[in-house]
N, C-alpha and C. Protein backbone atom coordinates (compact mmCIF):
# COMPACT_ATOMS: atom_id res chain seq x y z
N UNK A 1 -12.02 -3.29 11.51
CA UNK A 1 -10.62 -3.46 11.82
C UNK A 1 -9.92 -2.11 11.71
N UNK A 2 -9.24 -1.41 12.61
CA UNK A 2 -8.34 -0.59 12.59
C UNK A 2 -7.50 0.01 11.79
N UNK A 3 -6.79 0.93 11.32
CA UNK A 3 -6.39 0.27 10.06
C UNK A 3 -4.54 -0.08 10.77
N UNK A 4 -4.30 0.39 12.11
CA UNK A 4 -3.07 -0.34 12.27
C UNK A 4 -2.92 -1.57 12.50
N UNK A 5 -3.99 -2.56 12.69
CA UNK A 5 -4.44 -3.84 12.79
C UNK A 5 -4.13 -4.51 11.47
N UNK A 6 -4.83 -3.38 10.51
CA UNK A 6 -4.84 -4.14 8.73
C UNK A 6 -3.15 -4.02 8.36
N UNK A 7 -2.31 -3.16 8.75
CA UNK A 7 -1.36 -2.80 8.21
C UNK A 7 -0.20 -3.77 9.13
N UNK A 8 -0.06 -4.41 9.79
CA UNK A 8 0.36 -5.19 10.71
C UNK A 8 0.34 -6.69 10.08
N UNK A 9 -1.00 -7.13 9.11
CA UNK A 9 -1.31 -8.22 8.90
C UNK A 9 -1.02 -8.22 7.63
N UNK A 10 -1.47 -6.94 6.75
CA UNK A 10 -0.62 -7.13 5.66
C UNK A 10 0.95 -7.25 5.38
N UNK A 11 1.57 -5.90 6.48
CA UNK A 11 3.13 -6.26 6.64
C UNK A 11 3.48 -7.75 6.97
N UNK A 12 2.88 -8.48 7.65
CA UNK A 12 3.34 -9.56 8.09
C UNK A 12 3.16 -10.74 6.73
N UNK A 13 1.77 -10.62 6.05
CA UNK A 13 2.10 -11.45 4.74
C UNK A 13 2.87 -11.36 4.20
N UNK A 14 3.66 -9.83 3.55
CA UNK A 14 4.57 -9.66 2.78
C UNK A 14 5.80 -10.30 3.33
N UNK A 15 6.21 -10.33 4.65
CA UNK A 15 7.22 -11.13 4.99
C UNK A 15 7.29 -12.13 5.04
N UNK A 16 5.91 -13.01 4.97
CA UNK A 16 6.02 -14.18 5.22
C UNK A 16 6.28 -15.09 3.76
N UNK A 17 5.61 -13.67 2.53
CA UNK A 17 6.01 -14.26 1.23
C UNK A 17 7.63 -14.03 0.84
N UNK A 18 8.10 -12.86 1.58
CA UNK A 18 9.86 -12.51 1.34
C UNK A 18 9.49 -11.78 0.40
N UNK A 19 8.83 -10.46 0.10
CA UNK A 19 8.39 -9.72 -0.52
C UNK A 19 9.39 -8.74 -0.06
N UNK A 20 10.16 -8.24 -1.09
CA UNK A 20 10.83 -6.58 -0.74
C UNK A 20 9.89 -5.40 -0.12
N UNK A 21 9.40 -4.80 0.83
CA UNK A 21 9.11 -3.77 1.45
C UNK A 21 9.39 -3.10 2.30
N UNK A 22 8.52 -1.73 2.26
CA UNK A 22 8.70 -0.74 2.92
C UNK A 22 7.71 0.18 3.77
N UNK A 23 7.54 0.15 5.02
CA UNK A 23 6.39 0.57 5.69
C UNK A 23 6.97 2.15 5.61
N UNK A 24 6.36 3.24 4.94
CA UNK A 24 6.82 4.69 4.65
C UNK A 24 6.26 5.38 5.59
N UNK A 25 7.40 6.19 6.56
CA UNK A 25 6.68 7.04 7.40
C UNK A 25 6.28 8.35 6.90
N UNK A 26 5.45 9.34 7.09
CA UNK A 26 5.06 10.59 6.49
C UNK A 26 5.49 11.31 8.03
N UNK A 27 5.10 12.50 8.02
CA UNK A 27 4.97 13.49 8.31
C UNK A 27 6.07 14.56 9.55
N UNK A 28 7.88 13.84 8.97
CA UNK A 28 8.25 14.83 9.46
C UNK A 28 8.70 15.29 8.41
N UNK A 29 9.64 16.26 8.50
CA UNK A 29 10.11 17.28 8.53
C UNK A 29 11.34 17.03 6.60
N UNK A 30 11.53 15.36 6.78
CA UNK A 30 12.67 14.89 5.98
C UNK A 30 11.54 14.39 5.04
N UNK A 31 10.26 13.66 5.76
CA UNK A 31 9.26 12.77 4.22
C UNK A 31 8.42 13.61 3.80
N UNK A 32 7.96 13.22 2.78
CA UNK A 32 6.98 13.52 1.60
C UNK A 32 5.53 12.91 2.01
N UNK A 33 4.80 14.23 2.04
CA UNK A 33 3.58 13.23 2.71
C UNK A 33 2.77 12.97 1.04
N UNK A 34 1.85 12.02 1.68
CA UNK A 34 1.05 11.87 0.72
C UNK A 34 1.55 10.21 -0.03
N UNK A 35 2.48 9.74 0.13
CA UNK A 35 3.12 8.54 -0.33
C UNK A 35 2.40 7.58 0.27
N UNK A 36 2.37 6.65 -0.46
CA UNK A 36 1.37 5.29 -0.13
C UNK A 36 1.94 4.73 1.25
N UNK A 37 1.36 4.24 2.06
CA UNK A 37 1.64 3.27 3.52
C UNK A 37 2.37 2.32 3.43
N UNK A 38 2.83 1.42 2.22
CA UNK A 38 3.40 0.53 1.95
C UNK A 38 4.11 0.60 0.35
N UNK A 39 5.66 0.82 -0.20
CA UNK A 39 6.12 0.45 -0.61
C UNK A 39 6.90 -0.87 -1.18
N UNK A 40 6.10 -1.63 -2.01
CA UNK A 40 6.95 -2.77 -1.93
C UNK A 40 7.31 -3.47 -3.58
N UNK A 41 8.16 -4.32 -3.84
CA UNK A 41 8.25 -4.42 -5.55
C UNK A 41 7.51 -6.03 -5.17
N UNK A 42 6.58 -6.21 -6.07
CA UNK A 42 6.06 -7.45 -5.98
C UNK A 42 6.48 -8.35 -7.77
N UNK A 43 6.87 -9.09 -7.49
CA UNK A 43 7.12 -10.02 -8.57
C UNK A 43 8.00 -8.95 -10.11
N UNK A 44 8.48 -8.38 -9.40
CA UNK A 44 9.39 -7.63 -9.99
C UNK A 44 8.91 -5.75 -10.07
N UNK A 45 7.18 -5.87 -9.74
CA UNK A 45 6.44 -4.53 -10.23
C UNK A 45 6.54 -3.55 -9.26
N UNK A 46 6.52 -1.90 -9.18
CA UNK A 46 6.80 -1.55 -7.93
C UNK A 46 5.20 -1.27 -7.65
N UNK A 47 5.02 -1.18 -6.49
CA UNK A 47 3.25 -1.54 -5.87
C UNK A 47 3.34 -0.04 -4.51
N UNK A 48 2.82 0.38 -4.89
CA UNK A 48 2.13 2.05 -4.23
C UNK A 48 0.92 1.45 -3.90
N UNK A 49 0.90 1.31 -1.85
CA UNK A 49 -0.20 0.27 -1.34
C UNK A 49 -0.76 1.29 -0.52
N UNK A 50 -1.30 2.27 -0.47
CA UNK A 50 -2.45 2.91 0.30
C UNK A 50 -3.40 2.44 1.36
N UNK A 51 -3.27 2.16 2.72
CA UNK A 51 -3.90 1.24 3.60
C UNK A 51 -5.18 1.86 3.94
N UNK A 52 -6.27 1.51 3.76
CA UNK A 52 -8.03 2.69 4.50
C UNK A 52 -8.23 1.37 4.95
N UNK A 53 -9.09 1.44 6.22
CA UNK A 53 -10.24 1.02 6.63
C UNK A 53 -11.41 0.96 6.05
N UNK A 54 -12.44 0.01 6.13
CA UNK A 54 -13.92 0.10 5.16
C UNK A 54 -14.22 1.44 4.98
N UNK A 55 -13.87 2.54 5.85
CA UNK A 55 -14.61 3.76 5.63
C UNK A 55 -13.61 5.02 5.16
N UNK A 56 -11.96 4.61 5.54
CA UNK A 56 -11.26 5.95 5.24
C UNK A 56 -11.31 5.80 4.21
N UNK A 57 -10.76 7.72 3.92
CA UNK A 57 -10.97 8.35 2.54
C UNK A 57 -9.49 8.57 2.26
N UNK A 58 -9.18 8.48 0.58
CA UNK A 58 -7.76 8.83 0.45
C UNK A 58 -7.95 10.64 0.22
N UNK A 59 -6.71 11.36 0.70
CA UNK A 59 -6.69 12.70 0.37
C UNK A 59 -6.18 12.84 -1.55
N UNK A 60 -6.66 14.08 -1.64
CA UNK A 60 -6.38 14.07 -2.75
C UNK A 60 -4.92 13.97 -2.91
N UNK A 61 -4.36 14.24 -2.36
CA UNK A 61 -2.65 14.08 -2.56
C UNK A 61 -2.19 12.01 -2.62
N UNK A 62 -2.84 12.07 -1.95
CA UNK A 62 -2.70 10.21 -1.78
C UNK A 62 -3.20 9.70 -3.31
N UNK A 63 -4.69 10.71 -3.58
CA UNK A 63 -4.89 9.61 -4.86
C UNK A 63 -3.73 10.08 -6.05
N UNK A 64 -3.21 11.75 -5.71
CA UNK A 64 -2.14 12.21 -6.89
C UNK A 64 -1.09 11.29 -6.97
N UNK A 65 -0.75 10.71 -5.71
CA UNK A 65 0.41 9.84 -5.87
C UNK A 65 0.14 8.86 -6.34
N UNK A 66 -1.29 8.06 -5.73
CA UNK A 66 -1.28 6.95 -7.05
C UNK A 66 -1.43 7.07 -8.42
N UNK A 67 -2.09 8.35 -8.68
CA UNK A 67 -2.13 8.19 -10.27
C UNK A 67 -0.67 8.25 -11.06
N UNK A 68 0.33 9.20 -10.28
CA UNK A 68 1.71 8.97 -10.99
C UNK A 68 2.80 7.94 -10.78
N UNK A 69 2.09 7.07 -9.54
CA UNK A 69 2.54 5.65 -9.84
C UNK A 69 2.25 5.03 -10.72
N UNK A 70 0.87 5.17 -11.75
CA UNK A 70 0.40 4.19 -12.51
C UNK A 70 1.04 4.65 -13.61
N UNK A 71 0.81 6.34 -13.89
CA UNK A 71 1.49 6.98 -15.05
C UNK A 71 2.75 6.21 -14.97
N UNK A 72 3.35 5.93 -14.25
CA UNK A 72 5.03 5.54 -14.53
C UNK A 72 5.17 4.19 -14.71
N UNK A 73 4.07 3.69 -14.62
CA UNK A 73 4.21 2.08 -14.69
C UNK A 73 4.16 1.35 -13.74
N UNK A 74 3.98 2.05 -12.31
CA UNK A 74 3.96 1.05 -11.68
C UNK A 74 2.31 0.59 -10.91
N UNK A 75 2.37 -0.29 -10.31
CA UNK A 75 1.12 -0.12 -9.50
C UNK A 75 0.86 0.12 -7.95
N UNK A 76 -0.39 1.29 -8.78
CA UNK A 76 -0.36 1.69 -6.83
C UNK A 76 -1.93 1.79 -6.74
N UNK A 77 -2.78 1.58 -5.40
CA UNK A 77 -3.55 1.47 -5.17
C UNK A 77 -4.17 1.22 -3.80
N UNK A 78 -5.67 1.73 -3.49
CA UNK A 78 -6.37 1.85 -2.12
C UNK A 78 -6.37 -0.06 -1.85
N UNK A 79 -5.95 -0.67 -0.63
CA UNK A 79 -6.22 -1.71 -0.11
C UNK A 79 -6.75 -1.57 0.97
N UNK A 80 -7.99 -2.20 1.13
CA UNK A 80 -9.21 -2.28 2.37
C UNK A 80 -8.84 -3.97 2.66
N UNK A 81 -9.47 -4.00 4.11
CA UNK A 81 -9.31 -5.21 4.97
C UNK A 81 -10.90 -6.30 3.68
N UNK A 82 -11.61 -5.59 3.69
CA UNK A 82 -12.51 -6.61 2.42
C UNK A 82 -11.78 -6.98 1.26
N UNK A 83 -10.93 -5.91 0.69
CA UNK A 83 -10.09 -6.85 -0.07
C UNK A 83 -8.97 -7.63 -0.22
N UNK A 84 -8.53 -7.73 0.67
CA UNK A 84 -7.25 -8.68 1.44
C UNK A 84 -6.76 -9.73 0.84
N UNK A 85 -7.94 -10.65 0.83
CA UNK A 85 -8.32 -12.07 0.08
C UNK A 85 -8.28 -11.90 -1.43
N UNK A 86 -8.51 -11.22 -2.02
CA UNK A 86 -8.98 -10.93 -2.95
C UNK A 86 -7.04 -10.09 -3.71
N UNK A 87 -6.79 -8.99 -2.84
CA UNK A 87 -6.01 -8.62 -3.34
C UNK A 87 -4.50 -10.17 -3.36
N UNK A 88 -4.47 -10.72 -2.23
CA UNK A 88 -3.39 -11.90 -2.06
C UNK A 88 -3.70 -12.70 -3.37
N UNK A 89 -4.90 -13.30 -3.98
CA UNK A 89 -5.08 -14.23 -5.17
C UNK A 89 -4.32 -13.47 -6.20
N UNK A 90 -4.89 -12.10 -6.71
CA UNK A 90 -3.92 -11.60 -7.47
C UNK A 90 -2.36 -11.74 -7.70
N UNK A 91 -2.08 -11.00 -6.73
CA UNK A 91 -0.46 -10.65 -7.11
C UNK A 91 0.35 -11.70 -6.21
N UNK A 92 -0.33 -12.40 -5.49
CA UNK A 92 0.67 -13.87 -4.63
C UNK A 92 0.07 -15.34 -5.41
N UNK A 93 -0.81 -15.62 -5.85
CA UNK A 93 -0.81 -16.87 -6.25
C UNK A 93 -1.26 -17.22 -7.49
């Protein structure tokens, strides 16, 4: 799966749960690259969502940002189309 395919289907769960988010664009001139693909506060937590395909790699700047999402409390992390299912049981039901 693509990963604008995965990011399409995940955006669309989050709306369909009424989840606060934010699809973050990078790379002009005004954003910060390196910020997770998806911003969103889930059940009150803020969630730093990093979108790869089975095979992409995060840059090291991508994983810096998640680690000082976690440092701060919140959660952020790589989501692959294998864990989809897996990630929805968690933090939706």
């Amino acid at each position: 799966m693509k990963e604008s395919a995965f990011q399409k289907k995940v955006i669309a769960f989050l709306k369909e749960k009424g989840t606060w988010h934010i699809k973050y664009w990078a790379g002009s001139q005004y954003t910060k690259e390196g910020v997770p693909d998806i911003l969103a506060c889930i059940d009150g937590t803020f969630h730093g969502i990093e979108l790869k395909t089975e095979v992409g790699v995060a840059s090291k700047l991508q994983l810096y940002n998640i680690r000082k999402i976690k440092d701060s409390g919140g959660e952020a992390y790589i989501l692959r189309p294998k864990d989809f299912q897996a990630w929805k049981e968690r933090w939706f039901e």
